[in-house]
C-alpha atoms as a PDB file:
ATOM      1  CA  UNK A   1      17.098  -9.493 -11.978  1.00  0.00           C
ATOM      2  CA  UNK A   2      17.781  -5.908 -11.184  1.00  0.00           C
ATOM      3  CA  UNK A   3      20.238  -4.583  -8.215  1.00  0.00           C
ATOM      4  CA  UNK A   4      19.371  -1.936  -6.171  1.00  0.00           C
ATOM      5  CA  UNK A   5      21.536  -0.086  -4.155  1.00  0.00           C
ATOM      6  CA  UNK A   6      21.988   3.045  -1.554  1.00  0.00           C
ATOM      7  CA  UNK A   7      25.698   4.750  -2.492  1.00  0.00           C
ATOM      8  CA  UNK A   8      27.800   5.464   0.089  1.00  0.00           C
ATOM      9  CA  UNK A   9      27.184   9.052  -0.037  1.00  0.00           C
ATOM     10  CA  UNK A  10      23.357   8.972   0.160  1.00  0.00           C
ATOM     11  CA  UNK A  11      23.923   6.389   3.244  1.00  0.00           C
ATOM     12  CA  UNK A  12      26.601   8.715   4.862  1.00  0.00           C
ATOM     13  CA  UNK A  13      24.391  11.917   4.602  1.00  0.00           C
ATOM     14  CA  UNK A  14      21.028  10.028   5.600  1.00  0.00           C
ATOM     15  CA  UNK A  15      21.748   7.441   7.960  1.00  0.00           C
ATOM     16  CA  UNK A  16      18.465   6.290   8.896  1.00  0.00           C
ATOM     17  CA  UNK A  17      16.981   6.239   5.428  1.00  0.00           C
ATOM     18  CA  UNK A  18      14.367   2.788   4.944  1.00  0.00           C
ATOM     19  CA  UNK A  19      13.312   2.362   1.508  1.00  0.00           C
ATOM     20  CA  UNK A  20      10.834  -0.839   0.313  1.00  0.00           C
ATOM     21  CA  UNK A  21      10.724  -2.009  -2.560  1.00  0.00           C
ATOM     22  CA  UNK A  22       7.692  -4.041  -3.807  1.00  0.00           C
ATOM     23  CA  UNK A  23       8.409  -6.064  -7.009  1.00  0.00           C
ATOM     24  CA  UNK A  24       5.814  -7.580  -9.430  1.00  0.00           C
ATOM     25  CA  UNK A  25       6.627 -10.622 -12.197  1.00  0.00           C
ATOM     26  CA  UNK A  26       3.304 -10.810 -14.053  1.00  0.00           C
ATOM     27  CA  UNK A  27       1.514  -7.895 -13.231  1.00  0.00           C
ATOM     28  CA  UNK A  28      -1.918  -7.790 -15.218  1.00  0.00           C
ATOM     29  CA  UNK A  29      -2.878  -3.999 -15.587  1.00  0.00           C
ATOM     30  CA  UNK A  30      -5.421  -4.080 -18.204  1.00  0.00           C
ATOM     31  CA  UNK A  31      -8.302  -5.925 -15.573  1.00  0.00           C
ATOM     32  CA  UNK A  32     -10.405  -4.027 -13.096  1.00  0.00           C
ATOM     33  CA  UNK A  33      -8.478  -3.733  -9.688  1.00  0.00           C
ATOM     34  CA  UNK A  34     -11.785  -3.271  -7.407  1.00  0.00           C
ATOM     35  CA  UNK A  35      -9.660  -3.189  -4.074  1.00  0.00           C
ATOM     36  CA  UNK A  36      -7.809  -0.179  -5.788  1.00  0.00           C
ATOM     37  CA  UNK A  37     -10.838   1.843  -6.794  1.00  0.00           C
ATOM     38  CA  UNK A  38     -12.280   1.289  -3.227  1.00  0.00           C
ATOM     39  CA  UNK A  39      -9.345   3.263  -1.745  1.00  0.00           C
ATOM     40  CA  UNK A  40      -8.856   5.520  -3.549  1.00  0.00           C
ATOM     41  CA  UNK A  41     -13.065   6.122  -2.849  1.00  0.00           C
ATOM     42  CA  UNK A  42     -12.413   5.350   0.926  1.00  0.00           C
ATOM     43  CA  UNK A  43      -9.543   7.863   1.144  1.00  0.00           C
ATOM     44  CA  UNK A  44     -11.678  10.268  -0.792  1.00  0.00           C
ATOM     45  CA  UNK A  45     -14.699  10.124   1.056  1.00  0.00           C
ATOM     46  CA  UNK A  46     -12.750  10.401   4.689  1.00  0.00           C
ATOM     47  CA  UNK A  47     -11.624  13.821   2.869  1.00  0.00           C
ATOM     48  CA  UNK A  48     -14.682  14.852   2.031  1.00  0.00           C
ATOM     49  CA  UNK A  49     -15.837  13.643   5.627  1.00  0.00           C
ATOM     50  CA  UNK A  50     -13.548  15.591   7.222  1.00  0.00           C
ATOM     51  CA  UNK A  51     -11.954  12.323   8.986  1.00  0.00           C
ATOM     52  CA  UNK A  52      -8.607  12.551   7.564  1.00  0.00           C
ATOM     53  CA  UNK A  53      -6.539  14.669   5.481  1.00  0.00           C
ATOM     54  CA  UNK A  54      -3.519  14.113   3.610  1.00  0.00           C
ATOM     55  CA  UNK A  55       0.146  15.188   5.889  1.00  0.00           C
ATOM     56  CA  UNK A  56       1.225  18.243   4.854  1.00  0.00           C
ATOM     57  CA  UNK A  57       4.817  20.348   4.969  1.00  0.00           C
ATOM     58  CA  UNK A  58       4.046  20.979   9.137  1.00  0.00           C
ATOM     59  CA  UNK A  59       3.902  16.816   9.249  1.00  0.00           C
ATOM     60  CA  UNK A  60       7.523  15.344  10.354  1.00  0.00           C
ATOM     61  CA  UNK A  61       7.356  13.192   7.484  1.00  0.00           C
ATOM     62  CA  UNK A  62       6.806  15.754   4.450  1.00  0.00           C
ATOM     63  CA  UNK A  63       9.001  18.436   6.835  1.00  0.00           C
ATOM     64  CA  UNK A  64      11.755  15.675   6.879  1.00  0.00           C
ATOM     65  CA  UNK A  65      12.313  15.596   2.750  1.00  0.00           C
ATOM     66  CA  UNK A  66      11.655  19.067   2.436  1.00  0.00           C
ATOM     67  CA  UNK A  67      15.228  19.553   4.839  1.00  0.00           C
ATOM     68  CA  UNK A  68      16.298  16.609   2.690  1.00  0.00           C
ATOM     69  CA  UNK A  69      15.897  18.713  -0.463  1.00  0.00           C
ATOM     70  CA  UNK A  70      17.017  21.867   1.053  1.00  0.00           C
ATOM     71  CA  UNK A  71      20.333  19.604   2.110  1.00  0.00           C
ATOM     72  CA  UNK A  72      20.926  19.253  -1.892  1.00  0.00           C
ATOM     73  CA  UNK A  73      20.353  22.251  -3.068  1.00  0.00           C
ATOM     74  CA  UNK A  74      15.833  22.171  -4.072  1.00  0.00           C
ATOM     75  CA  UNK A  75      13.796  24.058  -2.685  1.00  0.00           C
ATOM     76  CA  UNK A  76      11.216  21.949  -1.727  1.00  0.00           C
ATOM     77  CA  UNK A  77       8.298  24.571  -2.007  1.00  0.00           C
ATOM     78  CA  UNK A  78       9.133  25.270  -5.506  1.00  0.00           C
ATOM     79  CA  UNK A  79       9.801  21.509  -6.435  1.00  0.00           C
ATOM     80  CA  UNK A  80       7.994  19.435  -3.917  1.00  0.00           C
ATOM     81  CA  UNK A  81       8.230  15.766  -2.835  1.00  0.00           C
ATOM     82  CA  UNK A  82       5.989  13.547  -4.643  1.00  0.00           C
ATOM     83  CA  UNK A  83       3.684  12.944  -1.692  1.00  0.00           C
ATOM     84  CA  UNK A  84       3.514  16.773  -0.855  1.00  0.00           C
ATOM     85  CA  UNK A  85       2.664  17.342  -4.097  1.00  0.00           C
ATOM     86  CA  UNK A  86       0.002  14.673  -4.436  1.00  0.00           C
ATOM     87  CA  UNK A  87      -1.135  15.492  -1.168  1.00  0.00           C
ATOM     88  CA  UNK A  88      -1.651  19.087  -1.917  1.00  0.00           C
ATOM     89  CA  UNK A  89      -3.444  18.241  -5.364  1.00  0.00           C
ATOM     90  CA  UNK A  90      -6.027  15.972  -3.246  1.00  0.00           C
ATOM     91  CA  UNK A  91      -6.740  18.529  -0.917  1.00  0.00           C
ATOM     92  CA  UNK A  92      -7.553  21.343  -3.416  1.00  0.00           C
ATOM     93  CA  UNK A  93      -9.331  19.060  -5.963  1.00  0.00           C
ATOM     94  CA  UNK A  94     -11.019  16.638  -3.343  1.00  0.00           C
ATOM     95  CA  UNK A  95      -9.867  13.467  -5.405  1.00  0.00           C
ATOM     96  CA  UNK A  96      -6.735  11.645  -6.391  1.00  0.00           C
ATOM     97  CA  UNK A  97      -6.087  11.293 -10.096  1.00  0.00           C
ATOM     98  CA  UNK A  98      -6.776   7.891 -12.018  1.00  0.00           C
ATOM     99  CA  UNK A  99      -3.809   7.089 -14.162  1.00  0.00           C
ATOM    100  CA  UNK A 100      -3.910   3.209 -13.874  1.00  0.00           C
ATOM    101  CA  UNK A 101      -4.308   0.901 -11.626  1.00  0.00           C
ATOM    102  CA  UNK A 102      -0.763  -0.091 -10.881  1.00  0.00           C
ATOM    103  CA  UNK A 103      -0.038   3.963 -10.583  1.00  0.00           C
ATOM    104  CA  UNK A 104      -3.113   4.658  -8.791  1.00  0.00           C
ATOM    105  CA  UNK A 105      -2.617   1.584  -5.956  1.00  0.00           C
ATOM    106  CA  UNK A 106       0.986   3.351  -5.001  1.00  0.00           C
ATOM    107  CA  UNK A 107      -1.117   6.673  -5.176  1.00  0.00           C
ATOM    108  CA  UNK A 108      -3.205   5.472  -2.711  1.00  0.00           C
ATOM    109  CA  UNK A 109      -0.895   4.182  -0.244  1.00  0.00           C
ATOM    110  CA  UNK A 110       1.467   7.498  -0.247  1.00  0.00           C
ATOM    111  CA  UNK A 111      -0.602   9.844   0.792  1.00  0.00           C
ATOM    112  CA  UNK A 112      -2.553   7.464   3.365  1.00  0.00           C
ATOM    113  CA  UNK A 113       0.560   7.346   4.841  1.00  0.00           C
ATOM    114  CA  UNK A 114       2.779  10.415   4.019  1.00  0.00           C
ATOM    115  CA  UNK A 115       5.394   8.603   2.396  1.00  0.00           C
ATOM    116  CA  UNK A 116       6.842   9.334  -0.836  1.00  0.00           C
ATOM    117  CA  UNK A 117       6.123   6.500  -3.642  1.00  0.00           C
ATOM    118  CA  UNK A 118       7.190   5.743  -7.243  1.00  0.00           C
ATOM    119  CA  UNK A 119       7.737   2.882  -9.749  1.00  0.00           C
ATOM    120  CA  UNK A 120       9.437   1.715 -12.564  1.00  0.00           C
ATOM    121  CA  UNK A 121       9.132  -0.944 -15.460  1.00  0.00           C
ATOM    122  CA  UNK A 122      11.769  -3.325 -14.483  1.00  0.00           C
ATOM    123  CA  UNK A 123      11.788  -3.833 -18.282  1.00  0.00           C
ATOM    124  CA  UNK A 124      13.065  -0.930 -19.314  1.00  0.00           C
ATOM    125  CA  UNK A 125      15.500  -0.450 -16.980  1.00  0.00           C
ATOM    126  CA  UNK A 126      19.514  -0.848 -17.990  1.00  0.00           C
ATOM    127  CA  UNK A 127      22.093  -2.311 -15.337  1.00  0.00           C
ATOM    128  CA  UNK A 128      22.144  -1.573 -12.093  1.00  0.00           C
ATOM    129  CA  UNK A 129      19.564   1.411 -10.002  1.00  0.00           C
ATOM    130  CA  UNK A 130      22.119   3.306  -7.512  1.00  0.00           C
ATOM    131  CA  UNK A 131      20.293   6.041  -5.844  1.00  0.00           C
ATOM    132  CA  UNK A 132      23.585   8.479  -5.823  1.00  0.00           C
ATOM    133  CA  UNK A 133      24.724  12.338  -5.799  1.00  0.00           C
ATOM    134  CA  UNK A 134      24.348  13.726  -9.438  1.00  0.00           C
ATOM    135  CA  UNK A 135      27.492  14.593 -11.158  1.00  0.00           C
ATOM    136  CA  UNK A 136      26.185  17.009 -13.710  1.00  0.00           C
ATOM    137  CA  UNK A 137      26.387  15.202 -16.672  1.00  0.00           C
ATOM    138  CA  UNK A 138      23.567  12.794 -16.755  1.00  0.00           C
ATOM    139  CA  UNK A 139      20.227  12.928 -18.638  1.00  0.00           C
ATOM    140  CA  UNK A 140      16.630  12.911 -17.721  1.00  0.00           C
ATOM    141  CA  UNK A 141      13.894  13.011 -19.158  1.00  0.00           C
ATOM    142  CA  UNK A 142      10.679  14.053 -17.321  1.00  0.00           C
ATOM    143  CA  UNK A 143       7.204  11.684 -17.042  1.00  0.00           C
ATOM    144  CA  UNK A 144       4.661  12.746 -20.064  1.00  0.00           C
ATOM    145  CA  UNK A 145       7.465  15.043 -21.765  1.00  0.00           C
ATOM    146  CA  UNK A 146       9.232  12.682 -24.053  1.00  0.00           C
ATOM    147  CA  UNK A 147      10.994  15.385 -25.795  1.00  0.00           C
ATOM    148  CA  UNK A 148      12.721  16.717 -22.813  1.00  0.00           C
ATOM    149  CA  UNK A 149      16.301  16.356 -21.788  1.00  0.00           C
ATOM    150  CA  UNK A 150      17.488  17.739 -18.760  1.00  0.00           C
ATOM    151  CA  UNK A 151      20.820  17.520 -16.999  1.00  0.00           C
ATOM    152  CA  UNK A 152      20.581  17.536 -12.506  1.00  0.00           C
ATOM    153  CA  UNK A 153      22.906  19.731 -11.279  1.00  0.00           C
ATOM    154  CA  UNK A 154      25.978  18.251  -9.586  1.00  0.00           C
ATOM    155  CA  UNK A 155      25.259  17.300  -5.603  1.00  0.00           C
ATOM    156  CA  UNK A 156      21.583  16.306  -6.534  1.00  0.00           C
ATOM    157  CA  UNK A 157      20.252  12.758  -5.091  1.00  0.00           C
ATOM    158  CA  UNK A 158      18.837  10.731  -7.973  1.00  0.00           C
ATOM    159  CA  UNK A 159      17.687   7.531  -8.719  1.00  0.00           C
ATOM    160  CA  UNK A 160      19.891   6.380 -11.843  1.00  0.00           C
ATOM    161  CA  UNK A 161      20.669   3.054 -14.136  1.00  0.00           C
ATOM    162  CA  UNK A 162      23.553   2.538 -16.842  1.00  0.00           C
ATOM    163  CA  UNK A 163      21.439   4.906 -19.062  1.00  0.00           C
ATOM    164  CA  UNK A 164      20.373   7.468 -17.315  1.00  0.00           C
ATOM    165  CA  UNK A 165      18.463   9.485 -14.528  1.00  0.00           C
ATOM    166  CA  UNK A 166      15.327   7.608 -13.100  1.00  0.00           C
ATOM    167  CA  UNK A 167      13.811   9.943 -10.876  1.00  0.00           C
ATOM    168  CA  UNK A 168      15.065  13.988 -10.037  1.00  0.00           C
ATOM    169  CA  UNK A 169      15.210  15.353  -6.617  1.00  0.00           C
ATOM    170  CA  UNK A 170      15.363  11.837  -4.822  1.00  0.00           C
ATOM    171  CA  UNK A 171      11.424  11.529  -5.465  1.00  0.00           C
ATOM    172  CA  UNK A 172      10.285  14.790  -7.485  1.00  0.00           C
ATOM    173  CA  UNK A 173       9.413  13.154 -10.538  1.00  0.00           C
ATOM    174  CA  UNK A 174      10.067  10.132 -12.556  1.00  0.00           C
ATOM    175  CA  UNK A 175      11.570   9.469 -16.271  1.00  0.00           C
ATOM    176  CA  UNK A 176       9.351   8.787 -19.099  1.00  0.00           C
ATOM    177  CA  UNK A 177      11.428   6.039 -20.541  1.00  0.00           C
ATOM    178  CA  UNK A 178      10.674   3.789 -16.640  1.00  0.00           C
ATOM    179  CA  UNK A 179       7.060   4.759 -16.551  1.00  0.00           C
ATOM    180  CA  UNK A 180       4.902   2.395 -15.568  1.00  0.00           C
ATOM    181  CA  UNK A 181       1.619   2.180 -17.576  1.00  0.00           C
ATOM    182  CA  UNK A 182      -1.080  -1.038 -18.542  1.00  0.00           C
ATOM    183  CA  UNK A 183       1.026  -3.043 -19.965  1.00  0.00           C
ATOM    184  CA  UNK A 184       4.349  -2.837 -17.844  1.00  0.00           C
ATOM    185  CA  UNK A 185       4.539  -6.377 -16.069  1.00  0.00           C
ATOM    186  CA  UNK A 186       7.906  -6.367 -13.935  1.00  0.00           C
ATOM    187  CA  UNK A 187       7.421  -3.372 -12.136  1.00  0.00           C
ATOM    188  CA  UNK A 188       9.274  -2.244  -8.536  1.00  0.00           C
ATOM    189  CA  UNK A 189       7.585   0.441  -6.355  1.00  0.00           C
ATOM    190  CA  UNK A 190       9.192   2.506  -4.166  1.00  0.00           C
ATOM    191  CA  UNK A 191       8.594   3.648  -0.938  1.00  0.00           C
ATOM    192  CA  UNK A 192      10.786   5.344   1.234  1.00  0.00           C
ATOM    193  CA  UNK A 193      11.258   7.441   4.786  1.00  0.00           C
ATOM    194  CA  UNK A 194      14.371   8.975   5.755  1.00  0.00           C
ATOM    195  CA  UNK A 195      13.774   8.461   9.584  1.00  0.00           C
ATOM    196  CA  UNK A 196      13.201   4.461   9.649  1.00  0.00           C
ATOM    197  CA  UNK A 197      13.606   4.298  13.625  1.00  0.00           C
ATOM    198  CA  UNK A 198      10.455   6.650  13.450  1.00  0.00           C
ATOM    199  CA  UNK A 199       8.736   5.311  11.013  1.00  0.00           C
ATOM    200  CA  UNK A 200      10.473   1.882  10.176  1.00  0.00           C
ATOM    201  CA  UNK A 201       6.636   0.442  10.648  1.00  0.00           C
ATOM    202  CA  UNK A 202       5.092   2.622   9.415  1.00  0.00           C
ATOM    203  CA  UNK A 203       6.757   2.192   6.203  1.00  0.00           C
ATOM    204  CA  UNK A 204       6.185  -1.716   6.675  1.00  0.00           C
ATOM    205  CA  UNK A 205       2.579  -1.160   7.246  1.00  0.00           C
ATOM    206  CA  UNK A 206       2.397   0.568   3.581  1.00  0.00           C
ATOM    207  CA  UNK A 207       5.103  -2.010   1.806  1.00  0.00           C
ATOM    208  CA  UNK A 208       2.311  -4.988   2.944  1.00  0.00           C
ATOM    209  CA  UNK A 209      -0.610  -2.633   1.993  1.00  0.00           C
ATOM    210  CA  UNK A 210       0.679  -2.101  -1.576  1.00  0.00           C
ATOM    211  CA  UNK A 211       1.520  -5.650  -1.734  1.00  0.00           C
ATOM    212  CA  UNK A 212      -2.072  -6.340  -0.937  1.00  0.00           C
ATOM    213  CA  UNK A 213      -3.271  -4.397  -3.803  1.00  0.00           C
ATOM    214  CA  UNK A 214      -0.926  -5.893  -6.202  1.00  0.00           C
ATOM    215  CA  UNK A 215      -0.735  -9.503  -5.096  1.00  0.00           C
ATOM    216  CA  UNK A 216      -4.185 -10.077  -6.976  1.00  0.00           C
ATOM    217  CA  UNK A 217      -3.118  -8.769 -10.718  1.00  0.00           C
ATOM    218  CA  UNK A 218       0.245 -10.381 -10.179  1.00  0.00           C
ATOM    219  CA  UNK A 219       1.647 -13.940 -10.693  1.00  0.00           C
ATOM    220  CA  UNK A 220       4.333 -13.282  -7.882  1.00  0.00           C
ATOM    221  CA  UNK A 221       4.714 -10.095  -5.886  1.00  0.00           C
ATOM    222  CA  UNK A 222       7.800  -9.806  -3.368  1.00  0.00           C
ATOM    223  CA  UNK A 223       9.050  -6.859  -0.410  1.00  0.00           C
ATOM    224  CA  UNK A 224      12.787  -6.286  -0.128  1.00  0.00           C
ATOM    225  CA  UNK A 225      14.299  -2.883   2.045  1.00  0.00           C
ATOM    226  CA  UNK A 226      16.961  -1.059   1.179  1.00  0.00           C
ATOM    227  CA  UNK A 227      19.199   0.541   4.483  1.00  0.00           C
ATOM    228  CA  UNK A 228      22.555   1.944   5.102  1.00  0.00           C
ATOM    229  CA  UNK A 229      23.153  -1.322   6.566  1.00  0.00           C
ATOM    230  CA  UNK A 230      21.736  -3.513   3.901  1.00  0.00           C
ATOM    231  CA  UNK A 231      22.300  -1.160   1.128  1.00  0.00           C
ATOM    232  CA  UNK A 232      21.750  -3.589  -1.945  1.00  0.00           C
ATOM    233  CA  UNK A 233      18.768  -5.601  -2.935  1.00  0.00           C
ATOM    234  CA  UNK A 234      19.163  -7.617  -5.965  1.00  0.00           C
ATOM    235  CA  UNK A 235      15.125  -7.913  -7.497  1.00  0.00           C
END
């Protein structure tokens, strides 16, 4: 089992933050996940429709982590949240990338609903995951660039275990060594809003969405949250 937990800090400075986290045991990546591929299509073709679009920075939920980032010292416009990023991508390029299936259902679900997502293999994870203000000295090392090492500065929200930093800029980007690919089986997925009497449902809506997507490639699937009241989930 893994802890998570919102430090005191993070809770302090964003008092109304809601985060969900949707756990796998068993997760089977290498089959076809048909509901996945269908929205990814669906969202896709309401694009190309002209139906929907994906939120962008003048939304109140992108517009709420960009003053979020600003708060920490990012500029958001030069290193965006992951849904404004992915967002933006699918809006220029008309489709969503394919990475795999697991990676491509919390894809999906973000930018339906504007809310920054992520994941990490449970089973590479060390100790506890404290989503905290970065001191300075800790490493990351960035998604697809294995040879990388940087250092956050000091006063930046990360996600970070006994080893090291997780994810940059709250949700910017996530490590290499946590990714989550085909063959990662005890996986948690993140989603998160900063304004949960907004958006509390919202955010539920998406948590039981994802679920849906996993629950069939999965021998058990589960939703904790993670609030400045309940700031710990043990997964």
């Amino acid at each position: 089992m893994t802890v998570f937990r919102i430090s005191t800090a993070v809770a302090d400075a964003f008092p109304d933050t809601l985060i969900a986290l949707v756990t796998t045991g068993g997760l089977r990546g290498h089959e076809p996940w048909p509901d996945t591929t269908a929205a990814l299509e669906d969202l896709e073709q309401q694009l190309a429709d002209g139906t929907w679009q994906p939120a962008d920075e003048t939304d109140p939920r992108i517009e709420a982590w960009h003053t979020a980032y600003r708060s920490f010292g990012t500029n958001p416009r030069r290193i965006r949240p992951s849904v404004d990023a992915l967002g933006r991508r699918m809006t220029k390029k008309g489709t969503l990338p394919r990475i795999n299936p697991a990676v491509d259902s919390y894809n999906s679900v973000s930018v339906r609903h504007g809310l920054p997502a992520g994941a990490f293999d449970l089973g590479h994870v060390a100790g506890e995951v404290t989503i905290r203000l970065a001191d300075g000295s800790e490493e990351f090392t960035p998604l697809g660039e294995p040879g990388t090492v940087e250092n956050p500065k000091p006063g930046e929200i990360i996600y970070a275990d006994d080893t090291g930093v997780l994810t940059r800029h709250w949700n910017h980007r996530d490590a290499h060594r946590t990714r989550v690919t085909e063959d990662s089986t005890h996986v948690a997925f993140v989603l998160e809003t900063l304004h949960a009497v907004r958006d509390g449902d919202l955010l539920k809506t998406a948590a039981e969405q994802l679920q849906g997507l996993l629950a069939p490639h999965a021998e058990q699937t589960a939703v904790h949250y993670l609030s400045c009241g309940n700031p710990a989930a043990d997964v």
